[in-house]
C-alpha atoms as a PDB file:
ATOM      1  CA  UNK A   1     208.617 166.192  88.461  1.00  0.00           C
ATOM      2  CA  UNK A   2     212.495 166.510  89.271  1.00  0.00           C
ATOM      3  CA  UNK A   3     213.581 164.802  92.376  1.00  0.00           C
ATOM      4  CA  UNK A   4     210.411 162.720  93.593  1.00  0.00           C
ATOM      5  CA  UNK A   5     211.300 159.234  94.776  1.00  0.00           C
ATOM      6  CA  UNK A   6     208.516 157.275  96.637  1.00  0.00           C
ATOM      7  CA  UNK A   7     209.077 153.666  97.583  1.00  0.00           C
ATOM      8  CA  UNK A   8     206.758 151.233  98.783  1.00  0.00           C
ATOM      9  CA  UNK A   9     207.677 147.605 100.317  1.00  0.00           C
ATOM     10  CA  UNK A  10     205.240 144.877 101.231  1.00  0.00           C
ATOM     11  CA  UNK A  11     206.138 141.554 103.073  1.00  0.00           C
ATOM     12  CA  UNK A  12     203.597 138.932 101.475  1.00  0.00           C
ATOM     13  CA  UNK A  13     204.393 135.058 102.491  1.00  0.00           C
ATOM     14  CA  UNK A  14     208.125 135.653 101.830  1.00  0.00           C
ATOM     15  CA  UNK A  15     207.868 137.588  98.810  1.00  0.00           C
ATOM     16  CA  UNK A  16     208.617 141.429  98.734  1.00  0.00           C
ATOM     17  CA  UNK A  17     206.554 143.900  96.444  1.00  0.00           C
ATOM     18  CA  UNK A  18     208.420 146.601  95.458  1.00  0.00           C
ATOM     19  CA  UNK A  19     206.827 149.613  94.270  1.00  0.00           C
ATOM     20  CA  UNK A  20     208.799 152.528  93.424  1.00  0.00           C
ATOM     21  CA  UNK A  21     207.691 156.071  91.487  1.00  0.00           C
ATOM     22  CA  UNK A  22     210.251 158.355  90.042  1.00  0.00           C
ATOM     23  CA  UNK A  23     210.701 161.150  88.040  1.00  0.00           C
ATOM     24  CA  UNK A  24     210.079 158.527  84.939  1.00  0.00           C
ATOM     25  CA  UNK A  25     207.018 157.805  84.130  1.00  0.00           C
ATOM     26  CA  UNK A  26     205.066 154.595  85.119  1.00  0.00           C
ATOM     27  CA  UNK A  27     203.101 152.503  82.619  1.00  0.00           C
ATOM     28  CA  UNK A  28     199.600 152.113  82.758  1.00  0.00           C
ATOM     29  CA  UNK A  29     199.917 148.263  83.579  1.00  0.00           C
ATOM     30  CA  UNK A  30     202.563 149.925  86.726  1.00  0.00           C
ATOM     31  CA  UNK A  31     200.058 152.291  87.327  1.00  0.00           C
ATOM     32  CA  UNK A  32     197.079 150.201  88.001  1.00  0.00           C
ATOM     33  CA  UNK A  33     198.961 148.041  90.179  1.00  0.00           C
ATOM     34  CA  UNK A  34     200.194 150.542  92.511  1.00  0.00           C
ATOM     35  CA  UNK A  35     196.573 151.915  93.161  1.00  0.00           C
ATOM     36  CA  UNK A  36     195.371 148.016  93.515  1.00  0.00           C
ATOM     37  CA  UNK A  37     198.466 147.655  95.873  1.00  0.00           C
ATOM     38  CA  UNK A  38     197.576 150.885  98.278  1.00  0.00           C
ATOM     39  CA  UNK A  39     194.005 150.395  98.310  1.00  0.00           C
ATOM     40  CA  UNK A  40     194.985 146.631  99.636  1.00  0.00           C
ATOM     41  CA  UNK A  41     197.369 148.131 102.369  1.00  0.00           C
ATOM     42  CA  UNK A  42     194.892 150.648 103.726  1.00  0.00           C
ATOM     43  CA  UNK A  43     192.081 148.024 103.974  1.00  0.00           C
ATOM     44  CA  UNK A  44     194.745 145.291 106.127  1.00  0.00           C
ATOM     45  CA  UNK A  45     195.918 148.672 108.547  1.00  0.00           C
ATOM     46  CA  UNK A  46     191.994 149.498 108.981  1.00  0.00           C
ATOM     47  CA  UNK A  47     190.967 145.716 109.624  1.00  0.00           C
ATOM     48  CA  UNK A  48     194.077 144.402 111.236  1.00  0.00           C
ATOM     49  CA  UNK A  49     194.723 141.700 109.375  1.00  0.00           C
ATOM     50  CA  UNK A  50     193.108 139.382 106.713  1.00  0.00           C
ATOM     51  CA  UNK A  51     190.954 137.472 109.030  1.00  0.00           C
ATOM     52  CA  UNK A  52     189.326 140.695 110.267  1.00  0.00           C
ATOM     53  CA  UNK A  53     188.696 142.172 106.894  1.00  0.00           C
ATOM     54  CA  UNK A  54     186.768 138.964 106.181  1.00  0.00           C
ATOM     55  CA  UNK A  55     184.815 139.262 109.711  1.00  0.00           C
ATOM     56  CA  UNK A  56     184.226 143.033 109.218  1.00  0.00           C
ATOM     57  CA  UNK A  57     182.933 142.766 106.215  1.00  0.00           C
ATOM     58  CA  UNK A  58     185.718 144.619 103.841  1.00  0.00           C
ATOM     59  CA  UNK A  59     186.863 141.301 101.867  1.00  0.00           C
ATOM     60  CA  UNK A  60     183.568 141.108 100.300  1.00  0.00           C
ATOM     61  CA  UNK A  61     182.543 144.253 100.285  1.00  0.00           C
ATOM     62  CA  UNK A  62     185.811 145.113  98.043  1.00  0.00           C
ATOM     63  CA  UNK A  63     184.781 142.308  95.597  1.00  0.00           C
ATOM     64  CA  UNK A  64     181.389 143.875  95.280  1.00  0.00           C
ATOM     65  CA  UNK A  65     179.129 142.252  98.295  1.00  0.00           C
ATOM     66  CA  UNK A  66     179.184 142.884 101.620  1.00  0.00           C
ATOM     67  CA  UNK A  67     177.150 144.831 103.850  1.00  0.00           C
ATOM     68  CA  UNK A  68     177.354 148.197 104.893  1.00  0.00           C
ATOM     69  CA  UNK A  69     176.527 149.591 108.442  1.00  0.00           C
ATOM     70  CA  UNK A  70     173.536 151.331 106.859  1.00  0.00           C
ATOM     71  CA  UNK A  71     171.741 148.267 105.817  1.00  0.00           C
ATOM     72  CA  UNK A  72     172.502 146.144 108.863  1.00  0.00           C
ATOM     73  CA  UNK A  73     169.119 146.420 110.260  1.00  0.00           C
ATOM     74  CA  UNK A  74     167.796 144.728 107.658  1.00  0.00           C
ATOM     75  CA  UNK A  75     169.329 141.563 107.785  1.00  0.00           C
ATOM     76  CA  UNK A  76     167.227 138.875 109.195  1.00  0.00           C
ATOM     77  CA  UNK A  77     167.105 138.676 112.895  1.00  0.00           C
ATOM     78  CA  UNK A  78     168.185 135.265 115.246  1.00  0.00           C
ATOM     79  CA  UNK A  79     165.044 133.354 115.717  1.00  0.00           C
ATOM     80  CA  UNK A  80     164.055 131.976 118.539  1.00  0.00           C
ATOM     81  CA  UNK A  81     165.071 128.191 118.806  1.00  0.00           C
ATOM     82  CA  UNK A  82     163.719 126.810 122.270  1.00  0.00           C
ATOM     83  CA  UNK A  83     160.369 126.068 123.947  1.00  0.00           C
ATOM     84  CA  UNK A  84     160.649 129.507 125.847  1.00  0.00           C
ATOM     85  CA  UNK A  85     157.832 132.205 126.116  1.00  0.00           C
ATOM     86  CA  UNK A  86     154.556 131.995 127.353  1.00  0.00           C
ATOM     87  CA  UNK A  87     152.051 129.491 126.273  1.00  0.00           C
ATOM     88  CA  UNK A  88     148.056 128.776 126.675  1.00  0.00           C
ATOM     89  CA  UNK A  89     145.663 125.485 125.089  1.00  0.00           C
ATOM     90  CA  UNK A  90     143.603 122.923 126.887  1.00  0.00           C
ATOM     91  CA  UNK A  91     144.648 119.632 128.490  1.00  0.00           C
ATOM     92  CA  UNK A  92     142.910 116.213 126.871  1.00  0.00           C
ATOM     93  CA  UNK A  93     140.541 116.089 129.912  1.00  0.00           C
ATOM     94  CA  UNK A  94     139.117 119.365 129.479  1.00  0.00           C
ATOM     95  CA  UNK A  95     141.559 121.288 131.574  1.00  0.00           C
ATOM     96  CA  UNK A  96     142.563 125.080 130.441  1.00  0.00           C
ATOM     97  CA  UNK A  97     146.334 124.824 130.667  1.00  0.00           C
ATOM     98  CA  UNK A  98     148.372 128.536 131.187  1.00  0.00           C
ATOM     99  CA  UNK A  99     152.260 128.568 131.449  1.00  0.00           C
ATOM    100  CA  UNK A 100     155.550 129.465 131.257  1.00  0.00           C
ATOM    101  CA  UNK A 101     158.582 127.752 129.498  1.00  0.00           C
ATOM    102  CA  UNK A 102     162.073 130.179 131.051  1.00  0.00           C
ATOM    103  CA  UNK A 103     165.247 131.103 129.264  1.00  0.00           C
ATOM    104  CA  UNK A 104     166.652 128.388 131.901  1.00  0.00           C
ATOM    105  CA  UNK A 105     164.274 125.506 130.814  1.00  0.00           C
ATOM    106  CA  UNK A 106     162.187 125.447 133.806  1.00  0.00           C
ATOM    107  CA  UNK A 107     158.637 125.864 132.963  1.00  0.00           C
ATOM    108  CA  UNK A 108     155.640 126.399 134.996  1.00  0.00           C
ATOM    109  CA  UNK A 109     152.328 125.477 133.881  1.00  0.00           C
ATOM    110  CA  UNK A 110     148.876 125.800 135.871  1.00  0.00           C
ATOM    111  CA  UNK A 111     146.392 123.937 134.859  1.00  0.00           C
ATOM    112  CA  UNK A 112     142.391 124.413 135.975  1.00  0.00           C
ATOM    113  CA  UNK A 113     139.330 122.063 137.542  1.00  0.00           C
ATOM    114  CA  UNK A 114     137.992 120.141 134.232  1.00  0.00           C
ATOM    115  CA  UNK A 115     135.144 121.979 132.845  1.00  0.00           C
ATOM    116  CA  UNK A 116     136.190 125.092 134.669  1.00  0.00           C
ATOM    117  CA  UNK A 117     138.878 127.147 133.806  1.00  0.00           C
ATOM    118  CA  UNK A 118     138.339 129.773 136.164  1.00  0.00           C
ATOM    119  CA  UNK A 119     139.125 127.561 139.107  1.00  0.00           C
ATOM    120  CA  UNK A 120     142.996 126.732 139.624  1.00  0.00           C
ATOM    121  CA  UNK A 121     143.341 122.565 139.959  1.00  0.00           C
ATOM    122  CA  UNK A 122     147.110 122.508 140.001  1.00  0.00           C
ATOM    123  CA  UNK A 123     150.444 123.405 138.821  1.00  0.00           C
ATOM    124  CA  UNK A 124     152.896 121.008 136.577  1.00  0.00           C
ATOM    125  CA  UNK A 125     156.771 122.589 137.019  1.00  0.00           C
ATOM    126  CA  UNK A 126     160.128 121.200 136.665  1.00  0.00           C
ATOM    127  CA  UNK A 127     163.040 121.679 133.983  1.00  0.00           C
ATOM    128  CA  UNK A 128     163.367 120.424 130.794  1.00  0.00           C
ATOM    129  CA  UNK A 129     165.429 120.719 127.953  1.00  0.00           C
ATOM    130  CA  UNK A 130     164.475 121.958 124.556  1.00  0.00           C
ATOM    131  CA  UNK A 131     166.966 120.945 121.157  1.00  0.00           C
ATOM    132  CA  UNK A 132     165.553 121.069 116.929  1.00  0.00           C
ATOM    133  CA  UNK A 133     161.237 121.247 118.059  1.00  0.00           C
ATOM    134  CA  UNK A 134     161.326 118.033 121.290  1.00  0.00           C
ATOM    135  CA  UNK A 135     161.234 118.919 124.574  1.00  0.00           C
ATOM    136  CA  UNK A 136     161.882 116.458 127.071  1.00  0.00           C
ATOM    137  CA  UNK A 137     162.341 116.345 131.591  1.00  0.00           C
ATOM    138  CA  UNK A 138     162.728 113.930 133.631  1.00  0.00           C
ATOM    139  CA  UNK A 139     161.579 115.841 137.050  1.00  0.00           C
ATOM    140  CA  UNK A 140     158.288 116.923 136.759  1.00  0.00           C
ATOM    141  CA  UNK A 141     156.334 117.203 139.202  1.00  0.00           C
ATOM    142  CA  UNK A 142     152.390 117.847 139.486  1.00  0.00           C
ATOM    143  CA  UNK A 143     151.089 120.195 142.772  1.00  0.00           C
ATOM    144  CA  UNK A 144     147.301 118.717 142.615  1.00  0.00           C
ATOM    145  CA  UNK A 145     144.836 121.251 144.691  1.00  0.00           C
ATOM    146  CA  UNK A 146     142.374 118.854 144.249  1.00  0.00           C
ATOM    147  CA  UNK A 147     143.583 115.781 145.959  1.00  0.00           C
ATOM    148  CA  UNK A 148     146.473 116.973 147.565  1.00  0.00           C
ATOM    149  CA  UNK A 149     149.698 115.869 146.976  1.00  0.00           C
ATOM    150  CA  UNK A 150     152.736 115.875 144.966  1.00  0.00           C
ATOM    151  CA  UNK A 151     152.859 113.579 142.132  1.00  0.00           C
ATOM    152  CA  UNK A 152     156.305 112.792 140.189  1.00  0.00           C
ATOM    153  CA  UNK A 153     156.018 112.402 136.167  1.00  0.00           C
ATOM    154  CA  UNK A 154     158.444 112.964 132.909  1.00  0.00           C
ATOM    155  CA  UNK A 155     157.184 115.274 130.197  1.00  0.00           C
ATOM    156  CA  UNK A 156     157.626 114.856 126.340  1.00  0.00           C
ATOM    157  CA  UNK A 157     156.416 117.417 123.721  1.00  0.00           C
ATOM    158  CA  UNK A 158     157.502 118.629 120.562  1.00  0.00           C
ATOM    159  CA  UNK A 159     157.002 122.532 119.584  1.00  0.00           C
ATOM    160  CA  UNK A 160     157.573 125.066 116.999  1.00  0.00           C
ATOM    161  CA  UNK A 161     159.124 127.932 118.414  1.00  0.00           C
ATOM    162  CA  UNK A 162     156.767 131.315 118.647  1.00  0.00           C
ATOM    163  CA  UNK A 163     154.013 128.841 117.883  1.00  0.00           C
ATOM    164  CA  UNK A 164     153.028 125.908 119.127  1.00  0.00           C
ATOM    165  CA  UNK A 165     153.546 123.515 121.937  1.00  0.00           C
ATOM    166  CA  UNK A 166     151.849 119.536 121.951  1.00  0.00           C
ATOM    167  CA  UNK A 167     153.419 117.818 125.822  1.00  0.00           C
ATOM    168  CA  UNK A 168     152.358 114.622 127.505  1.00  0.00           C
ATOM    169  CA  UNK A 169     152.623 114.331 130.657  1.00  0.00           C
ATOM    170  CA  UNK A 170     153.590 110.493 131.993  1.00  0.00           C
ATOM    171  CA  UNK A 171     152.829 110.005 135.648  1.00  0.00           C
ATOM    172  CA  UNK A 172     154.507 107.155 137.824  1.00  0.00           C
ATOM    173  CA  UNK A 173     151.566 105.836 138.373  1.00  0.00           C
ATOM    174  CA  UNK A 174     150.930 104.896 134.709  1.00  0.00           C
ATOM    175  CA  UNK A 175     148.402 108.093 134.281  1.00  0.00           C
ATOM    176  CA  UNK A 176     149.202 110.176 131.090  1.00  0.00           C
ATOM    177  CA  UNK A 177     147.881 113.633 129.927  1.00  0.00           C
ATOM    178  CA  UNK A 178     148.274 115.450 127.328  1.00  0.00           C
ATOM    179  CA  UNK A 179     147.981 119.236 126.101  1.00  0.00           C
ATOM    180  CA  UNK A 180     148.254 121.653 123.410  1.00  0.00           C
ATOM    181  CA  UNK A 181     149.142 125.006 123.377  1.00  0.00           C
ATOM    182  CA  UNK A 182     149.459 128.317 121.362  1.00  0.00           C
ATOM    183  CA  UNK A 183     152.146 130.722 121.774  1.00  0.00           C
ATOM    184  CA  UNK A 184     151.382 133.640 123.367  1.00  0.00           C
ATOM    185  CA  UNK A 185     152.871 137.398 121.943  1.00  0.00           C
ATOM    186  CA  UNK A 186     152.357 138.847 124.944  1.00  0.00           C
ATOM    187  CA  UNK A 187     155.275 137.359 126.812  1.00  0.00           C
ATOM    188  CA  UNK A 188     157.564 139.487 124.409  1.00  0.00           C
ATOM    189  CA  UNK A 189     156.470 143.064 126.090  1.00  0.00           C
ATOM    190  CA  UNK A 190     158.578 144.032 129.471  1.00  0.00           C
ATOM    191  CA  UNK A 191     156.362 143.275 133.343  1.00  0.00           C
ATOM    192  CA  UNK A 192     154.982 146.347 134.205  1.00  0.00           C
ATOM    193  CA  UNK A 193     153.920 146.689 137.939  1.00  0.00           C
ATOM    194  CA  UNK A 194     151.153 149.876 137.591  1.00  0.00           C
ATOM    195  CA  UNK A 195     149.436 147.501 135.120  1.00  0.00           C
ATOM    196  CA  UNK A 196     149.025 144.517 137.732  1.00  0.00           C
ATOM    197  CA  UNK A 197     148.364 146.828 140.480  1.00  0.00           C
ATOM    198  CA  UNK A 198     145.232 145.619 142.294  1.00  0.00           C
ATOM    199  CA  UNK A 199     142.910 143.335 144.158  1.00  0.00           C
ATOM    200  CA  UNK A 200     142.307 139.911 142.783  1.00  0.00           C
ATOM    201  CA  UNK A 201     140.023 137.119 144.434  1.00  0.00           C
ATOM    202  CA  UNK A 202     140.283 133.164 143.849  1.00  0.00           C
ATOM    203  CA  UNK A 203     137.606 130.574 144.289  1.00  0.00           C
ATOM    204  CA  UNK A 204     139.986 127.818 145.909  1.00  0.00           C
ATOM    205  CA  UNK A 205     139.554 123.667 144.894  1.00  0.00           C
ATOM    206  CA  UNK A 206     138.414 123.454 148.193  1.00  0.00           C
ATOM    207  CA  UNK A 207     135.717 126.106 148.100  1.00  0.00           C
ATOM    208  CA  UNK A 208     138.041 128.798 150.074  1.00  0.00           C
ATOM    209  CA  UNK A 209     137.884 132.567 148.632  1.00  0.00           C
ATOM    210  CA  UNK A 210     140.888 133.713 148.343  1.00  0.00           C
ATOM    211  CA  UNK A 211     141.994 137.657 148.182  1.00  0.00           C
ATOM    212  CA  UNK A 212     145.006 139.258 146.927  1.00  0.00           C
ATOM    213  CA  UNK A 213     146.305 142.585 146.417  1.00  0.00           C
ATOM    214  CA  UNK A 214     149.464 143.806 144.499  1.00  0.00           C
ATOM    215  CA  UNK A 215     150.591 147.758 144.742  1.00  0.00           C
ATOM    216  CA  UNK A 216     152.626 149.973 142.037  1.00  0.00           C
ATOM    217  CA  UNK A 217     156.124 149.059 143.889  1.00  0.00           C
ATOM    218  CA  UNK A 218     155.172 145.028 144.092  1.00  0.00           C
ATOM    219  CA  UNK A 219     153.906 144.756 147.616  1.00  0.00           C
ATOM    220  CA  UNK A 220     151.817 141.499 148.016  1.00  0.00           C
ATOM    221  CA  UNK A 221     149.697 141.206 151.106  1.00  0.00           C
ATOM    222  CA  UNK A 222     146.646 138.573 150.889  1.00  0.00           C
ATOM    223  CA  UNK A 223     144.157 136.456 153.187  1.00  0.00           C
ATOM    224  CA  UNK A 224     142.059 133.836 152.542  1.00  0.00           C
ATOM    225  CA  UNK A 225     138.543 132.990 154.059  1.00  0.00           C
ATOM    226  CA  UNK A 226     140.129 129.887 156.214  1.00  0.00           C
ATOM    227  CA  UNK A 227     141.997 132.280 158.020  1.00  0.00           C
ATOM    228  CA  UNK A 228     145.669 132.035 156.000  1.00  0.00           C
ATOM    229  CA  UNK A 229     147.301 134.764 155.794  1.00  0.00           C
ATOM    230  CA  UNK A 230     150.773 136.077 153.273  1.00  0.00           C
ATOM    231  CA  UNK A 231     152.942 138.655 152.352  1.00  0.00           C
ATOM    232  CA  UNK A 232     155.236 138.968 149.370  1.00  0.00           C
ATOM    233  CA  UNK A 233     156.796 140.984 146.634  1.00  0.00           C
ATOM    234  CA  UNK A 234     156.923 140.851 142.822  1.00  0.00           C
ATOM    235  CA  UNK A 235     159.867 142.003 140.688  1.00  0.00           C
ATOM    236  CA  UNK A 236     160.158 141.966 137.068  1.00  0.00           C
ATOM    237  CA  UNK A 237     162.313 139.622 135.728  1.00  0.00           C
ATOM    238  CA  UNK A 238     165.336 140.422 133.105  1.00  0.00           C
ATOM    239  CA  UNK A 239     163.278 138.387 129.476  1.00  0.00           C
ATOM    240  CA  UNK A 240     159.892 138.054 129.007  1.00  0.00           C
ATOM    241  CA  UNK A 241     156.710 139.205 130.937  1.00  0.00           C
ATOM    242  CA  UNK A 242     157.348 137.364 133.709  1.00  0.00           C
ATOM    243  CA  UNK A 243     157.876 138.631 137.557  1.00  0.00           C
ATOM    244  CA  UNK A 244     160.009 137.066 140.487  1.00  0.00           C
ATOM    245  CA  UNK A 245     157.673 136.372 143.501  1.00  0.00           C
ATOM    246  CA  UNK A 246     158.685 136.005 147.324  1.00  0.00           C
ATOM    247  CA  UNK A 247     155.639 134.838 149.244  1.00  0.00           C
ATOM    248  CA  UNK A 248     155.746 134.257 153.140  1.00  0.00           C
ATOM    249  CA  UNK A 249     152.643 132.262 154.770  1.00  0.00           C
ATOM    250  CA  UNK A 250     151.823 133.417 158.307  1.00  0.00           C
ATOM    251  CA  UNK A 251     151.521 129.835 159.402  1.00  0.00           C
ATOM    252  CA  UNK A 252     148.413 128.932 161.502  1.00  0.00           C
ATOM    253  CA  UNK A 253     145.443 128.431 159.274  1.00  0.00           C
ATOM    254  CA  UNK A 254     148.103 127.923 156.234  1.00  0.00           C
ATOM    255  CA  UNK A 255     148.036 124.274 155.215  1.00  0.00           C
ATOM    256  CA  UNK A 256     151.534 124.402 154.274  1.00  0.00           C
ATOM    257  CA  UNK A 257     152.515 125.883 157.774  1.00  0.00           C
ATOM    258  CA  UNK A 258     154.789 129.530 158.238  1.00  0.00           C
ATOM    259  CA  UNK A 259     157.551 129.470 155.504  1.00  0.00           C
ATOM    260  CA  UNK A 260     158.874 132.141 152.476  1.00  0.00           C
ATOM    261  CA  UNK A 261     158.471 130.204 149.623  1.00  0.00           C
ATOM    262  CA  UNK A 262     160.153 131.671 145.945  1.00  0.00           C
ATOM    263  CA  UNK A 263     158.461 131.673 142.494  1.00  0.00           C
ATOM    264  CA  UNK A 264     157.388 133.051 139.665  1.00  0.00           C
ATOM    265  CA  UNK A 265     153.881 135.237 138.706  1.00  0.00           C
ATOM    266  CA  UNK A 266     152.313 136.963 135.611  1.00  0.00           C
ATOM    267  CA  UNK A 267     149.426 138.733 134.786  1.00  0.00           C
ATOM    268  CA  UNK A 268     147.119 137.836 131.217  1.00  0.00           C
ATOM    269  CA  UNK A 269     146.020 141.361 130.389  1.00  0.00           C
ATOM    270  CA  UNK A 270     143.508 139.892 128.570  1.00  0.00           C
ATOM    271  CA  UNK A 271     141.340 137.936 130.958  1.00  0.00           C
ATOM    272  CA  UNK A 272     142.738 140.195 133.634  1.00  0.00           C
ATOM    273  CA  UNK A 273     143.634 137.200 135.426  1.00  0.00           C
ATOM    274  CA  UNK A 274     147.578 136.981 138.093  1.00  0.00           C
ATOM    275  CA  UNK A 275     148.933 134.271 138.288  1.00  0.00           C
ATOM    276  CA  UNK A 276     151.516 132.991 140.975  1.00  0.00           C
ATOM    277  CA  UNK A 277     153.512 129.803 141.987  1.00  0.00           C
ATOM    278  CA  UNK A 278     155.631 129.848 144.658  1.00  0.00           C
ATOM    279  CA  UNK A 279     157.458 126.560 145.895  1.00  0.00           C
ATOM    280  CA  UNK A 280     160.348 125.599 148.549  1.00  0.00           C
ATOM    281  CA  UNK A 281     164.038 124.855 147.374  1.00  0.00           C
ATOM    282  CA  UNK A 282     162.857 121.206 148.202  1.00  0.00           C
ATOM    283  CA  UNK A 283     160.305 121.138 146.450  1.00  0.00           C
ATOM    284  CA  UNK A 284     158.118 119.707 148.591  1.00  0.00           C
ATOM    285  CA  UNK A 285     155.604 122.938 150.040  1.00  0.00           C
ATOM    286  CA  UNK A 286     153.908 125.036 146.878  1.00  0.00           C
ATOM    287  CA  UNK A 287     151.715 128.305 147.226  1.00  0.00           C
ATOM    288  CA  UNK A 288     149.386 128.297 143.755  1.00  0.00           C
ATOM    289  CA  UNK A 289     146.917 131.248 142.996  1.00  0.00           C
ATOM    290  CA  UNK A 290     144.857 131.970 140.194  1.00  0.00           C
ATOM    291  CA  UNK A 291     142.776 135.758 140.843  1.00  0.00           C
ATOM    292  CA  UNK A 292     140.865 137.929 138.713  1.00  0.00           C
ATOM    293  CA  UNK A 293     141.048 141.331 139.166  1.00  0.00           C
ATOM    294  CA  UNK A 294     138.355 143.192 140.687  1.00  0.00           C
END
């Protein structure tokens, strides 16, 4: 091997490595280090630098651990950590309780006549925040169908994420109640529109039939037997099984007068059972239903 020169410097801190190959031959000890030395180099020029070998993955991986992009998918997953998804129990008066906690905190939660859970009593919504199992807001507010009105509370509950949810519900007035709840794995799947599709009626509080109907593109159009009539829309919403609802009240017969009034809605496949809440920016003017599909 007449004539072969190869040299090789490396800046490390402010010491140079010098490697350098000739036509004389290299010790083993030489030897070893110049393959330790290039197999370094070509890591740091594929990562970048140090820091991104250890990011990527290619510090530990060259020491024996790591993870390859194979085996990835096997790691264990984020869990979730808040209060959000959808959720279902009973009050501590006998009330069935059905809601939604969003990505954004607020949460939505209907809650029936006592003893019958087929007849919507009122909706409990406001925002919250949710931090290691407690939830906590200050700005709840409880849309009674059965003595109408608007009454202010705070909410406290604790949770496990996925699983459970225990809230009490502290009015100004002194009142307090209290529910449990079970998670519910259906609010994982994506809204589907061709599955809510249909006609759904509602016994009202106030003895009023109610009558609904949702199409395949989220058309709402709906009357009820005090002469009240709406029209609205439904649109999926980006997480969970939830949908976006637009409702406008014709005014006249409608107690709470002509206005569009923005919410959310979701159907339990397995009762077969929409649900919708609709309220003003203000806060102050709420459109509840609770129908079961014909």
């Amino acid at each position: 091997m007449s004539g072969v020169m190869f040299l090789l410097i490396w800046d490390i801190g402010h010491r140079l490595c010098v490697v350098e190959a000739s036509t004389m031959h290299l010790n083993w000890i030489n030897r070893l280090r110049c393959l330790l030395l290039i197999g370094l180099i070509s890591g740091l020029v594929a990562c970048g630098s140090f820091a991104n070998c250890f990011n990527s993955g290619f510090a530990p991986a060259a020491c024996g651990g790591g993870y390859s992009e194979s085996n990835v998918a096997s790691l264990p997953q984020p869990t979730a950590i808040s209060a959000e998804g959808r959720w279902r129990g009973t009050a501590s008066t006998g009330r069935a309780v059905a809601g939604l906690v969003l990505e954004d905190g607020s949460y939505w939660l209907f809650h029936t006549a006592r003893g019958n859970p087929t007849v919507l009593a009122g909706l409990v919504q406001g925002t919250g925040t949710s931090h290691s199992g407690s939830f906590g807001s200050s700005n709840t507010r409880d849309f009674n169908l059965e003595s109408p009105g608007i009454r202010a509370a705070t909410m406290r509950g604790t949770y496990v994420p996925n699983k459970s949810f225990h809230g009490t519900i502290a009015y100004v007035t002194g009142d307090t109640e209290s529910f449990t709840g079970t998670y519910d794995g259906d609010s994982e799947s994506a809204p589907n529109l061709t599955q809510v599709a249909g006609t759904y009626t509602e016994l009202r509080a106030d003895n009023h039939q109610v009558t609904v109907t949702v199409d395949a593109t989220g058309t709402l159009s709906g009357h009820s037997t005090d002469g009240c009539f709406l029209a609205g829309t439904l649109s999926p919403r980006t997480t969970g099984k939830v949908f976006h609802t637009a409702v406008t009240l014709e005014g006249g017969a409608c107690r709470q007068g002509s206005e569009t009034l923005t919410g959310v809605a979701f159907y339990d496949a397995a009762t077969n059972q929409l649900y919708i809440a609709a309220l003003n920016s203000a806060r102050t003017t709420s459109y509840l239903f609770l129908g079961t599909k014909r």
